[in-house]
N, C-alpha and C. Protein backbone atom coordinates (compact mmCIF):
# COMPACT_ATOMS: atom_id res chain seq x y z
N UNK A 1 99.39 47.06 129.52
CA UNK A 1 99.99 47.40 130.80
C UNK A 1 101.52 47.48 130.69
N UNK A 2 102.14 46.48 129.89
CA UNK A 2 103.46 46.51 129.71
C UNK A 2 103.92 48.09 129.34
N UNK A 3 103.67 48.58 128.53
CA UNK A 3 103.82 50.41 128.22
C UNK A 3 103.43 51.20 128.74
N UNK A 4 102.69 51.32 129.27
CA UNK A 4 101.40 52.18 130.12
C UNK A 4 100.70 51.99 131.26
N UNK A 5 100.95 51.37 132.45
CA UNK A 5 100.81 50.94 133.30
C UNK A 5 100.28 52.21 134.22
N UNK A 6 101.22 53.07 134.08
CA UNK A 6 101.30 54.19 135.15
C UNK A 6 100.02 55.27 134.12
N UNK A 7 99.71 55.06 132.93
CA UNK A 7 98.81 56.00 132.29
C UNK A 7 97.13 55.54 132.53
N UNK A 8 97.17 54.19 132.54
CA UNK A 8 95.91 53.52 132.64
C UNK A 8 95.36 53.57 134.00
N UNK A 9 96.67 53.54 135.11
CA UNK A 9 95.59 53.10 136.29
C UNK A 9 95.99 55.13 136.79
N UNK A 10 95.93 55.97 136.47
CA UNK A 10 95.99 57.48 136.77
C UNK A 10 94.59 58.07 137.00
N UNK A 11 94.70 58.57 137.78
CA UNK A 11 93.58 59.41 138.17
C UNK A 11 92.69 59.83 137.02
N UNK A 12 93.67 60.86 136.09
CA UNK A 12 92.72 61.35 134.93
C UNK A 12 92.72 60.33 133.98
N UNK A 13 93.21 59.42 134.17
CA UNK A 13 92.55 58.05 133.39
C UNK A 13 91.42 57.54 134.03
N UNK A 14 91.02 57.27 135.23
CA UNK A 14 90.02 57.00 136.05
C UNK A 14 88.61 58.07 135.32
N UNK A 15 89.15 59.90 135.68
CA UNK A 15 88.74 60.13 135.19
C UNK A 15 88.09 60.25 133.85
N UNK A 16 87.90 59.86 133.10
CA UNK A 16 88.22 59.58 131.87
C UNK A 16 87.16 58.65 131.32
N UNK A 17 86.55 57.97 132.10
CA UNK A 17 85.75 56.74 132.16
C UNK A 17 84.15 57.17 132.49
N UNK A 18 84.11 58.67 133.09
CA UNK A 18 82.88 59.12 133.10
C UNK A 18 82.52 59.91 131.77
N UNK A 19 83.27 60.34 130.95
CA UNK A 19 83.24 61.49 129.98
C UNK A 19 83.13 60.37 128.31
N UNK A 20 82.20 61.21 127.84
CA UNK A 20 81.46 60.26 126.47
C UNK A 20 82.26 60.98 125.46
N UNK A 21 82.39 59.77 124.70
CA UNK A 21 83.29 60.59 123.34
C UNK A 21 82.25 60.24 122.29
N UNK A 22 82.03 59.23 122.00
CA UNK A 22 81.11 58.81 120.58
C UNK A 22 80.39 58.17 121.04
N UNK A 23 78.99 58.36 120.75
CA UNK A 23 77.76 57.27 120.96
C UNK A 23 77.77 57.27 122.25
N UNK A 24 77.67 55.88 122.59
CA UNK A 24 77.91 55.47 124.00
C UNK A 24 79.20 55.20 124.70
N UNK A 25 80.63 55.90 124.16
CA UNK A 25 81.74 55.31 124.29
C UNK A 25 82.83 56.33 125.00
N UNK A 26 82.85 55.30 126.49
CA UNK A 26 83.63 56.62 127.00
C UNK A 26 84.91 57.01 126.58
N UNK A 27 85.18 58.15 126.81
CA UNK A 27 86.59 58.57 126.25
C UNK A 27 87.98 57.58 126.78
N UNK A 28 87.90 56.91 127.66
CA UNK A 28 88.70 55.72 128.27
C UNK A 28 88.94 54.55 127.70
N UNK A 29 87.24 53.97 127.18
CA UNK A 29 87.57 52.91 126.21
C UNK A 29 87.95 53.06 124.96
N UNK A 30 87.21 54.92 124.61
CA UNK A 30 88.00 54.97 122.97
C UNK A 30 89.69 54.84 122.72
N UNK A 31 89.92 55.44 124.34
CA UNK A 31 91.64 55.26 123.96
C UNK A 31 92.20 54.28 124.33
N UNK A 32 91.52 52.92 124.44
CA UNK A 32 92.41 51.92 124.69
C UNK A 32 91.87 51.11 123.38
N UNK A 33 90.66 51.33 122.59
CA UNK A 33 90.77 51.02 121.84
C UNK A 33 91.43 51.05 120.44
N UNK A 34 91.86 52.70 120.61
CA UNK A 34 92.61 53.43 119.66
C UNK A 34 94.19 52.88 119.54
N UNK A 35 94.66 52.54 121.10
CA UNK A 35 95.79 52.27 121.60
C UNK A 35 95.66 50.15 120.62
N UNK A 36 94.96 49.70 120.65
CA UNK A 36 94.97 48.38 120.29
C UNK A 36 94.72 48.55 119.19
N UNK A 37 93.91 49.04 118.40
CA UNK A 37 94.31 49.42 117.00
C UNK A 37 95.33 49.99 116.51
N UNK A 38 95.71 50.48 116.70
CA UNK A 38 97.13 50.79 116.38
C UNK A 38 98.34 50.08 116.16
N UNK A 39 98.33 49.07 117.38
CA UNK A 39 98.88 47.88 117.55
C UNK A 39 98.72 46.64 116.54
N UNK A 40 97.47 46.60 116.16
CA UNK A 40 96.87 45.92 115.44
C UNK A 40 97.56 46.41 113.83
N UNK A 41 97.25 47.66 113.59
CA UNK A 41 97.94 48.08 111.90
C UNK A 41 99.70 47.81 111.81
N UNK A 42 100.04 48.40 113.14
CA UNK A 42 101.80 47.90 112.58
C UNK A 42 102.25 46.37 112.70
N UNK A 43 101.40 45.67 113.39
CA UNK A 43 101.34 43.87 113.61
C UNK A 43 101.25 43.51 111.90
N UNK A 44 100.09 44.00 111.56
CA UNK A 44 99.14 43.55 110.29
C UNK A 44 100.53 44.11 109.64
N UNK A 45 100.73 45.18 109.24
CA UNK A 45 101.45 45.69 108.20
C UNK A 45 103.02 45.35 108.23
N UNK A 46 103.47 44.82 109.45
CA UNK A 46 105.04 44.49 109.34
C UNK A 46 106.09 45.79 109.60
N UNK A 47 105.31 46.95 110.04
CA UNK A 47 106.09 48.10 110.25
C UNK A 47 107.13 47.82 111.54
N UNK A 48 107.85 49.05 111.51
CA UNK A 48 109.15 49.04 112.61
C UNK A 48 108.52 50.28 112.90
N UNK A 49 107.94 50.23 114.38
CA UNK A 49 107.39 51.72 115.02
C UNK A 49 108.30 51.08 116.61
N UNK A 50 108.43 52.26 117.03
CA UNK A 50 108.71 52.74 118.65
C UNK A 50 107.35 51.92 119.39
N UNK A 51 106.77 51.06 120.09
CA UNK A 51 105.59 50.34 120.34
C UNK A 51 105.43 51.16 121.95
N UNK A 52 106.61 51.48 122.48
CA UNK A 52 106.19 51.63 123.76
C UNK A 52 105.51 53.69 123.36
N UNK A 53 106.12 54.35 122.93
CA UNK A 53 105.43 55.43 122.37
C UNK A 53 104.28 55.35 121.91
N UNK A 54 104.31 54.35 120.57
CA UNK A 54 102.64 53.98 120.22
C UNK A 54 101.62 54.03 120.90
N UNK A 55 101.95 52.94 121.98
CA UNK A 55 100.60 53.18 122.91
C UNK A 55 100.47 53.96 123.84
N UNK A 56 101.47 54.86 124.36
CA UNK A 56 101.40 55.87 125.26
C UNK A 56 100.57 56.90 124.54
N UNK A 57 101.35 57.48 123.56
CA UNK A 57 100.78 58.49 122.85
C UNK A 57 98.99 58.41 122.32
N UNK A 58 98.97 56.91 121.88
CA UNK A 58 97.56 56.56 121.59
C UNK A 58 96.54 56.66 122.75
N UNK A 59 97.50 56.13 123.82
CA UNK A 59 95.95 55.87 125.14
C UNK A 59 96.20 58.08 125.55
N UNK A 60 97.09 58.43 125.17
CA UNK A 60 96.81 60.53 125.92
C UNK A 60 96.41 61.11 124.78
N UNK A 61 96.03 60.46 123.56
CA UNK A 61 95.69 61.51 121.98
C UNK A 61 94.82 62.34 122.67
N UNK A 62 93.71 61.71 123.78
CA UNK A 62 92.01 62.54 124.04
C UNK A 62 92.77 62.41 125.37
N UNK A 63 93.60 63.12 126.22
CA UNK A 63 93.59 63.62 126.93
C UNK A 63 93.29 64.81 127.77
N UNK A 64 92.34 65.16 127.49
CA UNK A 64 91.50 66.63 127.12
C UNK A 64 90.85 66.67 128.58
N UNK A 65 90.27 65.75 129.04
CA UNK A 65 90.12 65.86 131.09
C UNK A 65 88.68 66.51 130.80
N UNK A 66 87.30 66.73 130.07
CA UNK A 66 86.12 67.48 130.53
C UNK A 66 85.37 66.39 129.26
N UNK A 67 84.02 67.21 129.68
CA UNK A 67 82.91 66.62 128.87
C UNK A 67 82.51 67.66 127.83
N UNK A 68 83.14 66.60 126.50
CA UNK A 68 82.83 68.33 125.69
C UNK A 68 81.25 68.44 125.04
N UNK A 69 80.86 67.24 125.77
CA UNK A 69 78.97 67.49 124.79
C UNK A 69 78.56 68.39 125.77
N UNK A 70 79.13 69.17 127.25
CA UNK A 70 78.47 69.88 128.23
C UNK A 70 78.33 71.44 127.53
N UNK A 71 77.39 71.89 127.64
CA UNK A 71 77.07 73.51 127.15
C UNK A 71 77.97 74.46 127.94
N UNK A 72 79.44 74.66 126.94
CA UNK A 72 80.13 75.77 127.76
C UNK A 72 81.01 76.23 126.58
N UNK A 73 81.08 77.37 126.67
CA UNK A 73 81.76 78.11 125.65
C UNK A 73 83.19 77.23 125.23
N UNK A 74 84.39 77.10 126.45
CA UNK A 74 85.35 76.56 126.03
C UNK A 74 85.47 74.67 125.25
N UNK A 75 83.94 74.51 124.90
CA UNK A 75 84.19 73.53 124.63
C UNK A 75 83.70 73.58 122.53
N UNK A 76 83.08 75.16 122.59
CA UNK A 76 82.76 75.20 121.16
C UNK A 76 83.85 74.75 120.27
N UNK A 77 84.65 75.03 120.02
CA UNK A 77 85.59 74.44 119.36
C UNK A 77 86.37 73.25 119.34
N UNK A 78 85.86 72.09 120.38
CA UNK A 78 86.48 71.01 120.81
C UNK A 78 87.36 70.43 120.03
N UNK A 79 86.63 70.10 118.73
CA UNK A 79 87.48 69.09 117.74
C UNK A 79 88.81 69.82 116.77
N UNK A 80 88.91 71.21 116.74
CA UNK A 80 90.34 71.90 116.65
C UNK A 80 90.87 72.10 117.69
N UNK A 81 90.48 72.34 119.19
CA UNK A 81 91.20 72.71 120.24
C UNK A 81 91.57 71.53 121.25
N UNK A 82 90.90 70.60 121.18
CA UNK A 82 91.52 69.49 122.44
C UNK A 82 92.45 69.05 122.13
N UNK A 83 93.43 68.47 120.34
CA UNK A 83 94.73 68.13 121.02
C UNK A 83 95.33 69.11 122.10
N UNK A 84 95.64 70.42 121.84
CA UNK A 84 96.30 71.45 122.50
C UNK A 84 95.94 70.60 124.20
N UNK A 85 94.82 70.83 124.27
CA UNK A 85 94.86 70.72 125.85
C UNK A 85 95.27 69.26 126.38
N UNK A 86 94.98 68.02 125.34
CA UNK A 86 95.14 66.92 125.45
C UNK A 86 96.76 67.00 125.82
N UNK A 87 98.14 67.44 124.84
CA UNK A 87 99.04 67.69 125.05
C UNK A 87 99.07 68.43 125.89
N UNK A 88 99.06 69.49 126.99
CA UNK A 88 99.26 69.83 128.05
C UNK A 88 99.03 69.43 129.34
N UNK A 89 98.21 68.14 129.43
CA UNK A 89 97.69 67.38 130.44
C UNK A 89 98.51 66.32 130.58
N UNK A 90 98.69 66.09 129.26
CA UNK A 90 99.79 64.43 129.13
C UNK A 90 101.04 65.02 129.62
N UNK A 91 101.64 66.23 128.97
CA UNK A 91 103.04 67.12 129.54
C UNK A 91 102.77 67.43 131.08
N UNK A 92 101.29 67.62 131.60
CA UNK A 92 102.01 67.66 133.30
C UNK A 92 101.42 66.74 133.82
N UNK A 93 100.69 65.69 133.21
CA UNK A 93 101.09 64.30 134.45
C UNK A 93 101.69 63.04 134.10
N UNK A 94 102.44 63.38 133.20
CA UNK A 94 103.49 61.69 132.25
C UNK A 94 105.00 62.29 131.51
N UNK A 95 105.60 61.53 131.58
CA UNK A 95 106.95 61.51 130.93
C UNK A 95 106.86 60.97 129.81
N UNK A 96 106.84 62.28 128.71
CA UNK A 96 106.53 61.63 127.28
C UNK A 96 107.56 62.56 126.60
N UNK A 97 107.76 61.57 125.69
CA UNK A 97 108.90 61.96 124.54
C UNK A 97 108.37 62.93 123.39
N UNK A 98 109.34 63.47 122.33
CA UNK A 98 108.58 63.77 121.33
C UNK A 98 107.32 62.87 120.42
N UNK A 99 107.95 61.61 120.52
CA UNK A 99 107.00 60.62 119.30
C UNK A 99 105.51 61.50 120.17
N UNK A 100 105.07 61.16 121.50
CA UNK A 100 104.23 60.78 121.89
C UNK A 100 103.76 62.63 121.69
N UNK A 101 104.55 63.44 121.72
CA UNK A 101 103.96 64.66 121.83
C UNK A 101 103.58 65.26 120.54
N UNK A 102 104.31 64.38 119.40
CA UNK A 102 103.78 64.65 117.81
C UNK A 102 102.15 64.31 117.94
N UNK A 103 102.12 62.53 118.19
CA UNK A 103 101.27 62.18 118.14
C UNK A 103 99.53 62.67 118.61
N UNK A 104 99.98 63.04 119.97
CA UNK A 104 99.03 64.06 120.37
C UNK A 104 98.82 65.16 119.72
N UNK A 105 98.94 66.19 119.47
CA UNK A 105 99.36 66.90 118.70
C UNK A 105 98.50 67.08 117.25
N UNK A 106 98.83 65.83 116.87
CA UNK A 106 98.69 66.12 115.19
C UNK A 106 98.09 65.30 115.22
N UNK A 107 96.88 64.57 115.60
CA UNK A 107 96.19 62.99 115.60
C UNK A 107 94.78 63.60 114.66
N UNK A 108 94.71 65.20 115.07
CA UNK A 108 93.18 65.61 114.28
C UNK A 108 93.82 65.71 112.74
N UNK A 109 94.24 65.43 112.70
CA UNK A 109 94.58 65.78 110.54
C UNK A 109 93.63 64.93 109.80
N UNK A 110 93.52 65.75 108.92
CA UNK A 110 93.58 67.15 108.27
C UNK A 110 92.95 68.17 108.89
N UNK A 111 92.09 68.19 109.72
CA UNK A 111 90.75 68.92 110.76
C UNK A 111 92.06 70.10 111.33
N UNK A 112 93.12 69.79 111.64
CA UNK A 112 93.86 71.11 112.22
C UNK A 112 94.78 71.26 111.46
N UNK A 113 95.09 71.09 110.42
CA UNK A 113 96.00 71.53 109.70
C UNK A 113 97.38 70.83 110.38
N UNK A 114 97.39 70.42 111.13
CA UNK A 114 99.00 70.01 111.24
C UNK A 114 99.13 68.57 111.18
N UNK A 115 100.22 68.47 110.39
CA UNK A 115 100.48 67.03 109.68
C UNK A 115 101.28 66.09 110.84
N UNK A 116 100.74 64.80 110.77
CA UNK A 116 102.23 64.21 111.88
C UNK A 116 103.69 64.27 111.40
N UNK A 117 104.62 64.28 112.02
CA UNK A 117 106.32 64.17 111.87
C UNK A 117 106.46 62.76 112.15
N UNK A 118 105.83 61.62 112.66
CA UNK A 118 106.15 60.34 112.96
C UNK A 118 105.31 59.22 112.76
N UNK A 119 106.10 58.15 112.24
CA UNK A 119 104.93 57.16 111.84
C UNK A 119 103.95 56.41 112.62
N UNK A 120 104.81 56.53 113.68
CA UNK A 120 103.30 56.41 114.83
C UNK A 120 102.41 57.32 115.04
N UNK A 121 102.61 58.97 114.33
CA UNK A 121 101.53 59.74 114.84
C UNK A 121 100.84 59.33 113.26
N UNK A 122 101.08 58.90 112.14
CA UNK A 122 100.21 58.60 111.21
C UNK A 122 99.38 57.30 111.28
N UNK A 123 100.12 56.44 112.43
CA UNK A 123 98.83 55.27 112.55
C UNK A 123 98.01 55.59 113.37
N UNK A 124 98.59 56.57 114.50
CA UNK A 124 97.50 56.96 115.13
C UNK A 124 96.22 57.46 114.63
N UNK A 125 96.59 58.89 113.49
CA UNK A 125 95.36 59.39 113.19
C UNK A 125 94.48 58.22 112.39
N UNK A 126 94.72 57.11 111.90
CA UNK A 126 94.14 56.28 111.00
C UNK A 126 93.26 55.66 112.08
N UNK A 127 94.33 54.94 112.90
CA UNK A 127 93.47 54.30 113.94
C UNK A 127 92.18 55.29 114.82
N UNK A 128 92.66 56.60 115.23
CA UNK A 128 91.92 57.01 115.92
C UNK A 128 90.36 57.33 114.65
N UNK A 129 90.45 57.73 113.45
CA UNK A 129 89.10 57.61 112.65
C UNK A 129 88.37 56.60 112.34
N UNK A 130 89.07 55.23 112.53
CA UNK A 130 88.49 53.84 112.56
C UNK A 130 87.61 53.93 113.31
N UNK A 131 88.53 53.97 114.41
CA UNK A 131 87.43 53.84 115.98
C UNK A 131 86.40 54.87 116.10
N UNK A 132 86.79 56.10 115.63
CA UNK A 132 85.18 56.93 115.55
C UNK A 132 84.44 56.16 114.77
N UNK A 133 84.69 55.75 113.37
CA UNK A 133 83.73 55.69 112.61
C UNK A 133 82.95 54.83 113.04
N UNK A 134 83.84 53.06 114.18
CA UNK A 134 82.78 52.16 114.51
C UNK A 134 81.85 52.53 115.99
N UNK A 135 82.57 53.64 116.38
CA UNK A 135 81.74 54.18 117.74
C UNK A 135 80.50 55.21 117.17
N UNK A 136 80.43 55.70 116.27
CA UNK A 136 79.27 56.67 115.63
C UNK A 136 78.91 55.96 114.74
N UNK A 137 79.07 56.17 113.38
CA UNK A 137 78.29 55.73 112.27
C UNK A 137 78.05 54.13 112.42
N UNK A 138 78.77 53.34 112.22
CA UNK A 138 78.70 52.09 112.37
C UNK A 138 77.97 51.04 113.29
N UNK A 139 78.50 51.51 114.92
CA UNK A 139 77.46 51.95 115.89
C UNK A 139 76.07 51.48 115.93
N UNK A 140 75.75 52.82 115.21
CA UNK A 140 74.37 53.63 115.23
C UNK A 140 73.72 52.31 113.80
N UNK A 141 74.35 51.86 112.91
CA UNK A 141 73.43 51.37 111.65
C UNK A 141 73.18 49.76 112.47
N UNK A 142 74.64 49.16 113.36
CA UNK A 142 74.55 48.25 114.14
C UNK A 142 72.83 47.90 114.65
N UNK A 143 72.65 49.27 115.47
CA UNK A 143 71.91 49.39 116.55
C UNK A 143 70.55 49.16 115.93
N UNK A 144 70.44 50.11 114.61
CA UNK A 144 68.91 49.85 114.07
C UNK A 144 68.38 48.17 113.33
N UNK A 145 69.73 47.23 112.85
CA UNK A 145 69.63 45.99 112.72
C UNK A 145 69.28 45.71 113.66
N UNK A 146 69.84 45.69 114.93
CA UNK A 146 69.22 44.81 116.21
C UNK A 146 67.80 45.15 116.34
N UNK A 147 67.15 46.42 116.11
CA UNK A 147 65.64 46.48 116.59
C UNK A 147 64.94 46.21 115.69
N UNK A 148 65.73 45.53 114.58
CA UNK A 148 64.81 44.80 113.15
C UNK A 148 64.37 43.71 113.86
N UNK A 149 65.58 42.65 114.33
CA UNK A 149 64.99 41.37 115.00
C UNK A 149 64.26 41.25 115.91
């Protein structure tokens, strides 16, 4: 809340909480989880990052506003095309700097070809594949242990 106060309690943050990103995980909790991981690698590692950017940029990476598992053409390409829209949503409802507009931006790498310019947009993309990997794969192997017991 200290950084993001005005991003968390926002409408299309509200929104945000109906729309599934991985598994069972709405796109709301992935980005606050993404946003605390993140937090978590420059803590762990002793880095000097911008923190209030960090987590701005981390909680708008999936600022993308729709449901892209819904059957509609503009969503075929989701995973090259939603930073774009993610950054244009964060640019008209938040006051964000460059860090935060790299970060958005360039969080799909290598998947879009564009590299981050800032070291918060490189913990981001780390952090943000963590958190897929434990919202899908990890998840999912979780889930079939539990119906062993």
């Amino acid at each position: 809340m200290l950084h993001a106060s005005d991003i968390l309690l926002s409408p299309g943050m509200e929104q945000s909480k109906a729309f599934i990103q991985h598994g069972s995980t709405s796109v709301y909790a992935h980005s606050v989880a993404v946003a605390l991981t993140c937090l978590a690698i420059v803590h762990t590692l002793h880095m000097h990052v911008d923190e209030h950017a960090l987590v701005r940029g981390a909680l708008l990476h999936d600022y993308f506003l729709y449901d892209w598992h819904e059957k509609d053409a503009s969503h075929r390409w989701h995973g090259f095309t939603h930073p774009k829209k993610a950054l244009h949503n964060a640019r008209r409802d938040f006051e964000i700097g460059k860090t935060e507009e790299d970060m958005i931006a360039s969080h799909m790498f290598p998947l879009t070809g564009r590299p981050p310019s800032h070291k918060e947009s490189w913990v981001l993309c780390l952090a943000d594949k963590v958190c897929s990997a434990k919202e899908t794969v990890f998840r999912n192997s979780g889930d079939r242990r539990d119906r062993k017991k």
